[in-house]
C-alpha atoms as a PDB file:
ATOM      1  CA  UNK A   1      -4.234  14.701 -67.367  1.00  0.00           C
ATOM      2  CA  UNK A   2      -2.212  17.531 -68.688  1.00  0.00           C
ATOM      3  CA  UNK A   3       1.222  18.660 -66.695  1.00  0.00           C
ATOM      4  CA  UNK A   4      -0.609  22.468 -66.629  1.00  0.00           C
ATOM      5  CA  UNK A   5      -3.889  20.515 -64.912  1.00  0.00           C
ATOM      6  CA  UNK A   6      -1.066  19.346 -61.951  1.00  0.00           C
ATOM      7  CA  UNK A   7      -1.376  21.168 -58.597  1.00  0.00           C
ATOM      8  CA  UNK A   8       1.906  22.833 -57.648  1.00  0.00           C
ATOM      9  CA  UNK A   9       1.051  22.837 -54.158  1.00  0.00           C
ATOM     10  CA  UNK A  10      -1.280  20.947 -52.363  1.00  0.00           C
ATOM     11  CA  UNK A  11      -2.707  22.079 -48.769  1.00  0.00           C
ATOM     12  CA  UNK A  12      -3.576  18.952 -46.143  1.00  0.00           C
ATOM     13  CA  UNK A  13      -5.523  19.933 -43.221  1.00  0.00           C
ATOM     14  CA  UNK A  14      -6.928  18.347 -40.587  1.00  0.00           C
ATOM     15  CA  UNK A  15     -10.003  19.248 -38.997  1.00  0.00           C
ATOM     16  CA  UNK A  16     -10.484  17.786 -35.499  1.00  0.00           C
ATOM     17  CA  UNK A  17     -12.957  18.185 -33.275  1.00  0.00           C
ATOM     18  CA  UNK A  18     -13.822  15.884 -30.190  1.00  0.00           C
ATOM     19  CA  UNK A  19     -15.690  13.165 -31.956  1.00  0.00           C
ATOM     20  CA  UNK A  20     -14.460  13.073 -35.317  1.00  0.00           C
ATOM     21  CA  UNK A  21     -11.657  13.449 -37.533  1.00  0.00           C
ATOM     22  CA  UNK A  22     -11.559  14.881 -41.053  1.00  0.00           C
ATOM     23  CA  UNK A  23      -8.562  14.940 -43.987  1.00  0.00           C
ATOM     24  CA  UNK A  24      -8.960  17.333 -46.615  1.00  0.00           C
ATOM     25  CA  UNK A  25      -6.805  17.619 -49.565  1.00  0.00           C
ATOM     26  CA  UNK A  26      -6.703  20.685 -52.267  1.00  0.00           C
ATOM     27  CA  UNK A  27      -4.637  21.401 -54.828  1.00  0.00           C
ATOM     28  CA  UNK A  28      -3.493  25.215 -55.240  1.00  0.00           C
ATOM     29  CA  UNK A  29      -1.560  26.485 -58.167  1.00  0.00           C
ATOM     30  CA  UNK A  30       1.654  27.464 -56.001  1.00  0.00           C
ATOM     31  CA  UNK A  31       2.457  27.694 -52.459  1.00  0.00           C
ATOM     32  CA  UNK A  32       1.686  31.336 -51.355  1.00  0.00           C
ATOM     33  CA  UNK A  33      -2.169  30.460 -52.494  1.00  0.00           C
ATOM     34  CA  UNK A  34      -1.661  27.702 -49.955  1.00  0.00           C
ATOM     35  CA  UNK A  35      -0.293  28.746 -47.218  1.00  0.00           C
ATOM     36  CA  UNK A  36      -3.145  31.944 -47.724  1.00  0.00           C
ATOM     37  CA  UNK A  37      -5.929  29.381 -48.089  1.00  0.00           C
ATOM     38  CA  UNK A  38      -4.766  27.545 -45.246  1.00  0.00           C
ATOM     39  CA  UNK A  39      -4.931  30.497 -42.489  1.00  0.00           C
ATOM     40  CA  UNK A  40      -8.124  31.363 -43.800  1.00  0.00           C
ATOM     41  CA  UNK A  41      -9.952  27.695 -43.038  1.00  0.00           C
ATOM     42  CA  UNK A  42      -7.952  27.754 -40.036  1.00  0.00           C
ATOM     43  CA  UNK A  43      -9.611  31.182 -38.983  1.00  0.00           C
ATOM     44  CA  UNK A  44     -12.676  29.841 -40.330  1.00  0.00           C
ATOM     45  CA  UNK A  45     -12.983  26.488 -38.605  1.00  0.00           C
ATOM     46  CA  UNK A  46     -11.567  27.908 -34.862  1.00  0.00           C
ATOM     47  CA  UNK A  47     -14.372  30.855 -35.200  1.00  0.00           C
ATOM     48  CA  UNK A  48     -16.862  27.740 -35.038  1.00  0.00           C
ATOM     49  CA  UNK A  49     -18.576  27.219 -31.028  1.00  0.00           C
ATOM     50  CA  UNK A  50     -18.804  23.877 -30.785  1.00  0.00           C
ATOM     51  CA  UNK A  51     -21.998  22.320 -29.316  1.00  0.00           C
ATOM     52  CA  UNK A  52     -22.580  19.449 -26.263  1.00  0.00           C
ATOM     53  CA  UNK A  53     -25.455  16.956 -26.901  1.00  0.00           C
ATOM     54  CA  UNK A  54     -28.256  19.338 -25.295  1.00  0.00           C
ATOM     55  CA  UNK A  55     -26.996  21.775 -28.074  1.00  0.00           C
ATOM     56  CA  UNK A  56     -25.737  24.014 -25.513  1.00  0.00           C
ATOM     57  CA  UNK A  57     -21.933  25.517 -25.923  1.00  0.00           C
ATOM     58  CA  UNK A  58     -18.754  24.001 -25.113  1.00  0.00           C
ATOM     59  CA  UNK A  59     -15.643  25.393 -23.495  1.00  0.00           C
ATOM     60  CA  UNK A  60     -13.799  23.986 -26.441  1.00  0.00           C
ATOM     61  CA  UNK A  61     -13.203  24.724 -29.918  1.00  0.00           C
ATOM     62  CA  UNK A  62     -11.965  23.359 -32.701  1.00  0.00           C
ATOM     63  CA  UNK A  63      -8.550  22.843 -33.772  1.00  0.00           C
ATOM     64  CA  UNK A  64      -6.995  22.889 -37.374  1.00  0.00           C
ATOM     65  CA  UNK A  65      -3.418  21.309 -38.153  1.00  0.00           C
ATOM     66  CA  UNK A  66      -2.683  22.500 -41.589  1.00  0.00           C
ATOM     67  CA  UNK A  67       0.369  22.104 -44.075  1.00  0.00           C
ATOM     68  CA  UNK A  68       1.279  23.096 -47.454  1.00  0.00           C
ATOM     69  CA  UNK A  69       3.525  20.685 -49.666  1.00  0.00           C
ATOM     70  CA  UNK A  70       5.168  21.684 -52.673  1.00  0.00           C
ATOM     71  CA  UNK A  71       4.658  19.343 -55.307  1.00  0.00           C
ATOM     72  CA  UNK A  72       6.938  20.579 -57.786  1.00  0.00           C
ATOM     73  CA  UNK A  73       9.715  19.210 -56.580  1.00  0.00           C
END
């Protein structure tokens, strides 16, 4: 791997939801691209209505803890 193919920022989220928990890692090339990717899953992910085991809604939704680290350093 190239140093131009290296991610100068990389965004960690975590999705949680109330049986499962989820850690995904992408690499963006700075941290403005980031931080903007990571609002948008988090507006994504906390627009989802969660569902009970009768598939009727919860009174819950999801949560996302997000964070952008700068790599280049």
């Amino acid at each position: 791997m190239n140093a131009a193919a290296i991610a100068a920022a990389l965004l960690i989220a975590l999705l949680k939801t109330s049986g499962a928990d989820r850690t995904i890692i992408l690499d963006y090339p700075d941290t403005a691209a980031c931080g903007a990717a990571g609002m948008r899953l988090e507006a994504q992910v906390q627009a989802l209505v969660l569902e009970g085991r009768e598939q009727s809604s919860v009174d819950a939704s999801p949560r996302v803890v997000w964070t952008c680290f700068d790599t280049s350093n």
